[in-house]
N, C-alpha and C. Protein backbone atom coordinates (compact mmCIF):
# COMPACT_ATOMS: atom_id res chain seq x y z
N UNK A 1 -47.19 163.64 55.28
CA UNK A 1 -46.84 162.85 56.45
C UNK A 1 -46.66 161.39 56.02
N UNK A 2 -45.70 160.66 56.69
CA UNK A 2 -45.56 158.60 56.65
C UNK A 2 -46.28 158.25 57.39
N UNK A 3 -46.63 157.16 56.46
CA UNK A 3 -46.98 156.23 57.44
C UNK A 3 -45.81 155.47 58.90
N UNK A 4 -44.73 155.99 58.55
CA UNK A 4 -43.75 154.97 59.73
C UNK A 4 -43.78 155.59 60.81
N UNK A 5 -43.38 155.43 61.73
CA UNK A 5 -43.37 156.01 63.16
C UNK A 5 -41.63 155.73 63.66
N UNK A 6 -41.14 156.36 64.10
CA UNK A 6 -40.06 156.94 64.38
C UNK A 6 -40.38 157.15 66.49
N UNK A 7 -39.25 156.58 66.83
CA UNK A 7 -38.89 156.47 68.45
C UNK A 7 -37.37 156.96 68.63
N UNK A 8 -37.49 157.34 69.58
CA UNK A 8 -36.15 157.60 70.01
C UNK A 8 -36.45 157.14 71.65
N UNK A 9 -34.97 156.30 71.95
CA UNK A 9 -35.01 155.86 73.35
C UNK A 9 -34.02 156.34 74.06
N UNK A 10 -34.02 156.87 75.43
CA UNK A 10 -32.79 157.33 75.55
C UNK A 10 -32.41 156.60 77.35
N UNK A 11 -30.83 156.37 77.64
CA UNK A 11 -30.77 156.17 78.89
C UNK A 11 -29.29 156.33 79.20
N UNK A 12 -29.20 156.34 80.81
CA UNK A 12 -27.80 156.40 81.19
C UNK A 12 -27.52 154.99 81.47
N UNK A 13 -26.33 154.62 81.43
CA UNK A 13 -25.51 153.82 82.01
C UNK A 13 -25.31 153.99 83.60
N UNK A 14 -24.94 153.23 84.37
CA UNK A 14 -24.31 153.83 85.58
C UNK A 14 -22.79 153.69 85.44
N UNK A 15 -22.02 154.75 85.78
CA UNK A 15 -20.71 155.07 85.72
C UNK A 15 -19.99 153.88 85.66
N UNK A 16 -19.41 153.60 84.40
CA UNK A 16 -18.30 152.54 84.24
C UNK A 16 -18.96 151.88 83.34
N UNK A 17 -20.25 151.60 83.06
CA UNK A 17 -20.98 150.36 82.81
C UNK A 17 -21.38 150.59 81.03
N UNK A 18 -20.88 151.79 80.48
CA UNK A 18 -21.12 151.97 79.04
C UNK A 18 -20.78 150.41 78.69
N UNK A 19 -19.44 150.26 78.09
CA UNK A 19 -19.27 149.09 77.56
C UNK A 19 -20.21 147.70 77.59
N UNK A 20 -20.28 147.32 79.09
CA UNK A 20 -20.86 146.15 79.53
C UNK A 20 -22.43 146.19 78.76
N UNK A 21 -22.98 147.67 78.72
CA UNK A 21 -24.47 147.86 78.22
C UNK A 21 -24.35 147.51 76.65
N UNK A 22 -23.50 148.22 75.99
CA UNK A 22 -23.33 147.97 74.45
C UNK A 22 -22.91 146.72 74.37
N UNK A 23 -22.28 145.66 74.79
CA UNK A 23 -21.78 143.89 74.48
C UNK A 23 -23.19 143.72 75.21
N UNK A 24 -24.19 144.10 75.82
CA UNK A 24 -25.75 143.09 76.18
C UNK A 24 -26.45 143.54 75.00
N UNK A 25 -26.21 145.17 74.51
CA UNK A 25 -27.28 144.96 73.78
C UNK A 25 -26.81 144.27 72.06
N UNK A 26 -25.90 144.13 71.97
CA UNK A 26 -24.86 143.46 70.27
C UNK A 26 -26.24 142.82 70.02
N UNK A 27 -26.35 141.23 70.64
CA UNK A 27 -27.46 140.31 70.34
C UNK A 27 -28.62 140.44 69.93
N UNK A 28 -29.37 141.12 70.91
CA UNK A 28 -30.34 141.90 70.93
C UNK A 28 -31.10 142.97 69.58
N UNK A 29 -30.00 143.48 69.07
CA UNK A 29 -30.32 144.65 68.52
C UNK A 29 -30.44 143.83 66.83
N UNK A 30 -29.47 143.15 66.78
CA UNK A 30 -29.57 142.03 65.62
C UNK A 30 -30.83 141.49 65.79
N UNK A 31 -31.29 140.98 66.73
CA UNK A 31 -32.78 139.97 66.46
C UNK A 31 -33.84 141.68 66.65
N UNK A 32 -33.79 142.23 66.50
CA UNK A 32 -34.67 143.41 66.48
C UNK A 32 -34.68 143.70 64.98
N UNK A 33 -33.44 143.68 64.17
CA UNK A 33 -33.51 144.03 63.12
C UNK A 33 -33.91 143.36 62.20
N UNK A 34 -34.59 142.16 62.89
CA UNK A 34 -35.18 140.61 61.38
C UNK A 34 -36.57 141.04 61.89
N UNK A 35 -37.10 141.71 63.15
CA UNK A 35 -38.54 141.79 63.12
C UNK A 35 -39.14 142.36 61.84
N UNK A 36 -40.44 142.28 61.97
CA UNK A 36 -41.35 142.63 61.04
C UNK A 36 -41.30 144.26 60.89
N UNK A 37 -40.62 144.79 59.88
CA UNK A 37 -41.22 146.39 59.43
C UNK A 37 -40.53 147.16 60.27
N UNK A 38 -39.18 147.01 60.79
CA UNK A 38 -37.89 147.07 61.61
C UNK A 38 -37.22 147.65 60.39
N UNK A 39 -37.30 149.51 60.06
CA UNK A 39 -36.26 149.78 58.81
C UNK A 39 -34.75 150.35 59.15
N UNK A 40 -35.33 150.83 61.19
CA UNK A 40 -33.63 151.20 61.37
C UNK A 40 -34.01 151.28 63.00
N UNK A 41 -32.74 150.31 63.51
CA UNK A 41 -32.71 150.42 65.17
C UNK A 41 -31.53 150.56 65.17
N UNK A 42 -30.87 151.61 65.45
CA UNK A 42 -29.60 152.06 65.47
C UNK A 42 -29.56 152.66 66.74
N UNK A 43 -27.65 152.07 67.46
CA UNK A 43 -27.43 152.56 69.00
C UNK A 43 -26.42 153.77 69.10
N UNK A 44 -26.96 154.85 69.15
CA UNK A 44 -25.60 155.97 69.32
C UNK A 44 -25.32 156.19 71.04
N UNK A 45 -24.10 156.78 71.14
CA UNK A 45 -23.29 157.23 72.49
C UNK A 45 -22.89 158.85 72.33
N UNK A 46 -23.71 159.07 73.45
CA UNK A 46 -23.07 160.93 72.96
C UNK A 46 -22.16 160.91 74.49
N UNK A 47 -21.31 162.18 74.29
CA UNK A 47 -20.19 162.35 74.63
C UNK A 47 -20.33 162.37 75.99
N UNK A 48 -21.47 162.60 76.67
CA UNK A 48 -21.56 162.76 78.19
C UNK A 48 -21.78 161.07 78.73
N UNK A 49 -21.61 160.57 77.87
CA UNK A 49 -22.01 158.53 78.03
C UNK A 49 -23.50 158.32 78.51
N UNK A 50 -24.26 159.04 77.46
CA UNK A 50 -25.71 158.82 77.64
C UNK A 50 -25.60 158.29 76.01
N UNK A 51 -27.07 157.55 76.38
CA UNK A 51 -26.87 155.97 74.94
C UNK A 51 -28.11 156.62 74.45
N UNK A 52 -28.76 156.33 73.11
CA UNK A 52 -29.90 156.20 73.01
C UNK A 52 -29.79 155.63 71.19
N UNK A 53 -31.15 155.35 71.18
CA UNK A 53 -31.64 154.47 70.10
C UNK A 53 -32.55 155.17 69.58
N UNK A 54 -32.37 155.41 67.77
CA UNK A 54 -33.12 155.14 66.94
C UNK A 54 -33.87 154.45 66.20
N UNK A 55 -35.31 154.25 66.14
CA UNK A 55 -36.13 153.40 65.88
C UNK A 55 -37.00 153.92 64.63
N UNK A 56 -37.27 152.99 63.40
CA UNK A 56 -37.87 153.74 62.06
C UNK A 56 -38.75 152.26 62.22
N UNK A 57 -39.96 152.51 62.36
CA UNK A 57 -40.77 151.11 62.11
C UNK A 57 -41.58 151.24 60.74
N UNK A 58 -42.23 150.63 59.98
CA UNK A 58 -42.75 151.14 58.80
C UNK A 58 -44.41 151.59 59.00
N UNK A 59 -44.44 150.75 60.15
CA UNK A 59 -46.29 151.44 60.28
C UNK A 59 -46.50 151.56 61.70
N UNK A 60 -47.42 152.05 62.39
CA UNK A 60 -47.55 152.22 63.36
C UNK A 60 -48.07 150.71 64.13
N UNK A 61 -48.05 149.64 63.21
CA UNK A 61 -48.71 148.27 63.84
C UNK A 61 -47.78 147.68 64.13
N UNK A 62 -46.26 147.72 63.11
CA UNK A 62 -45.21 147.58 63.38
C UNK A 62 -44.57 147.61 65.10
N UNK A 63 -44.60 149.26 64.94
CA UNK A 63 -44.18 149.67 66.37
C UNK A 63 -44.80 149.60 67.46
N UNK A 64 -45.98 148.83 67.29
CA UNK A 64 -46.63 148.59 68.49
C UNK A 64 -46.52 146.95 68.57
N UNK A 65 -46.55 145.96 67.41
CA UNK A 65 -45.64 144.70 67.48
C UNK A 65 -44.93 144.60 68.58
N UNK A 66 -43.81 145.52 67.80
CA UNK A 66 -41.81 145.62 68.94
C UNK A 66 -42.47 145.94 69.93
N UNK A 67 -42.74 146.85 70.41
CA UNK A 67 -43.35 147.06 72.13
C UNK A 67 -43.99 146.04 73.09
N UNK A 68 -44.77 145.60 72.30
CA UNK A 68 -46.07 144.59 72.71
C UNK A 68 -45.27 142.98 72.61
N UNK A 69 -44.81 142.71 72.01
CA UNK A 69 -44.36 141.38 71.75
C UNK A 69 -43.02 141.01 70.99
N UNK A 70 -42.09 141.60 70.87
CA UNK A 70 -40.92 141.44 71.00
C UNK A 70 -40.47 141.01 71.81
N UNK A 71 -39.75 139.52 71.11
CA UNK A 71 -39.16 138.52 72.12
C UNK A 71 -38.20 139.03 72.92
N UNK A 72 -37.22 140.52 72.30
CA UNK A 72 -36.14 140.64 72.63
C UNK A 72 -36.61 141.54 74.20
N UNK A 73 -37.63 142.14 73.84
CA UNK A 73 -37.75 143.12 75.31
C UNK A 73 -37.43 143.03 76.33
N UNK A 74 -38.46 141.12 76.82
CA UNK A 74 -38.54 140.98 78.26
C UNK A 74 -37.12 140.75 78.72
N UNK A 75 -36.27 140.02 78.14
CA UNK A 75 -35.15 139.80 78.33
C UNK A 75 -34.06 141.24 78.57
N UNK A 76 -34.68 141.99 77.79
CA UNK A 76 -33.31 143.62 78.01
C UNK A 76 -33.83 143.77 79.21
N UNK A 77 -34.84 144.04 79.39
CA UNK A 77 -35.50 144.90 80.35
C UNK A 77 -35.09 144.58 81.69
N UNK A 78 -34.99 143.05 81.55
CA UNK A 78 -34.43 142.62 82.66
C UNK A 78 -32.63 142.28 83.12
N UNK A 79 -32.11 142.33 81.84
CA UNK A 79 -30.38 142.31 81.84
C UNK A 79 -29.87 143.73 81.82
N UNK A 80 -30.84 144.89 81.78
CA UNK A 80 -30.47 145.88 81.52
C UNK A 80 -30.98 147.15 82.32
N UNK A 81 -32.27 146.82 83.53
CA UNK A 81 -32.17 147.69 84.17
C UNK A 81 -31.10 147.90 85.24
N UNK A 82 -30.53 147.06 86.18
CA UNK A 82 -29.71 146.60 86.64
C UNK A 82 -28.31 147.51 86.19
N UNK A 83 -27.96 147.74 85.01
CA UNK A 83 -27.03 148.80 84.58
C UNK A 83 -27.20 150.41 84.37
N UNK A 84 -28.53 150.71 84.72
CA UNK A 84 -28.98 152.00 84.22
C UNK A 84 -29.01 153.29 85.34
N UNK A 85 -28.82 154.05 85.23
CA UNK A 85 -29.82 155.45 86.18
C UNK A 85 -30.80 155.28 85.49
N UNK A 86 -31.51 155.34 86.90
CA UNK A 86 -33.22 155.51 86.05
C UNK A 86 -33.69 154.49 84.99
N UNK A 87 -35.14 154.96 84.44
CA UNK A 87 -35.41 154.40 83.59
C UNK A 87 -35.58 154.70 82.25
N UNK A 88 -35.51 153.86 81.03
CA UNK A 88 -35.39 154.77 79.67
C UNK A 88 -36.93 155.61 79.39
N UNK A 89 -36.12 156.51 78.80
CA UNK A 89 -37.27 157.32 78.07
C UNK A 89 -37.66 157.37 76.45
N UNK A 90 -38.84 157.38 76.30
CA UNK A 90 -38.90 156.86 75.10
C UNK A 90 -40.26 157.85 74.44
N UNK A 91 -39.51 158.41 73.42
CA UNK A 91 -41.03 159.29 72.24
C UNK A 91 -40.76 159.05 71.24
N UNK A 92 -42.19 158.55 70.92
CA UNK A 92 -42.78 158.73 69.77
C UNK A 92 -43.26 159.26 69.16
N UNK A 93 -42.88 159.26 67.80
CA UNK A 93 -44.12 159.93 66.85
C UNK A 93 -43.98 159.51 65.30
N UNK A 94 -44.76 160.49 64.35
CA UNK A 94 -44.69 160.52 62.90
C UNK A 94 -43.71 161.31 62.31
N UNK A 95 -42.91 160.81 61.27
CA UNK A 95 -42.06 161.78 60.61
C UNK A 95 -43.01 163.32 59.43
N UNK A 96 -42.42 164.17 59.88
CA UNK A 96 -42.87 165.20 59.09
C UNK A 96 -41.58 165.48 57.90
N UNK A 97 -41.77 164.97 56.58
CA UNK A 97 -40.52 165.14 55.98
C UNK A 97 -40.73 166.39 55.58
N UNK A 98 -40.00 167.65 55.87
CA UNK A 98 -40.11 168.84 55.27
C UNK A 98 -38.51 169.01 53.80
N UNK A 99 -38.58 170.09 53.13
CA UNK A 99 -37.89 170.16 52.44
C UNK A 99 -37.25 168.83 51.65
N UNK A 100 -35.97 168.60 51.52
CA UNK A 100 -35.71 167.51 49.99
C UNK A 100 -36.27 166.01 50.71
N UNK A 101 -37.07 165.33 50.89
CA UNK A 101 -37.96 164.08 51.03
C UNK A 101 -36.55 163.34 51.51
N UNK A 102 -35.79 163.05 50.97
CA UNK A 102 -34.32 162.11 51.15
C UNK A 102 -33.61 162.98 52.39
N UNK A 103 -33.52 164.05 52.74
CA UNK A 103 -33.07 164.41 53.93
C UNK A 103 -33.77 164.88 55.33
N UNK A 104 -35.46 165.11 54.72
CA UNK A 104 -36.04 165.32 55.63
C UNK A 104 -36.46 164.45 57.01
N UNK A 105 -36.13 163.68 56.46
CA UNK A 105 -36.98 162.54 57.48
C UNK A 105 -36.10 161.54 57.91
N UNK A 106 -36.13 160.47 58.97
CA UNK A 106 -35.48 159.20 58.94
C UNK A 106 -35.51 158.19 57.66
């Protein structure tokens, strides 16, 4: 088992509003990636225009940092519920790298 902890976030847009969500989060996702022990916050779009984010922190103090005190949060949270169904969902956990170490895991 890693020590990193691995998130996945997931949310809708409200109809039309993909774009407008991806140009709020551009900024954002850059100052996420100079935090501390930040090894991958990456934004995918799957085909039904539901968004979600990959998160690789290196320790679990890390990922509770970004949660807890990340400058960037209060600010999404608030430019960005406003565009959403609902609210995001978000799990966590530990990577289990099974089989070749380089493909198993994030």
């Amino acid at each position: 088992m890693s020590d990193s902890v691995v998130a996945v976030v997931t949310f809708r847009p409200l109809p039309g509003r993909g774009p407008e969500v991806v140009e709020l989060l551009a900024p954002i996702v850059a100052g996420v990636h100079e935090e501390p022990g930040c090894l991958l916050y990456a934004l995918n779009e799957a085909s039904d225009g539901s968004f979600w984010f990959v998160e690789k922190w290196a320790t679990a103090s890390d990922a509770e940092r970004h949660a807890s005190s990340s400058p960037a949060l209060p600010a999404l949270a608030e430019r960005l519920s406003p565009l959403l169904e609902g609210v995001p969902v978000i799990v966590q956990g530990v990577a289990h790298p099974l089989g070749d170490p380089a493909k198993g895991a994030l």
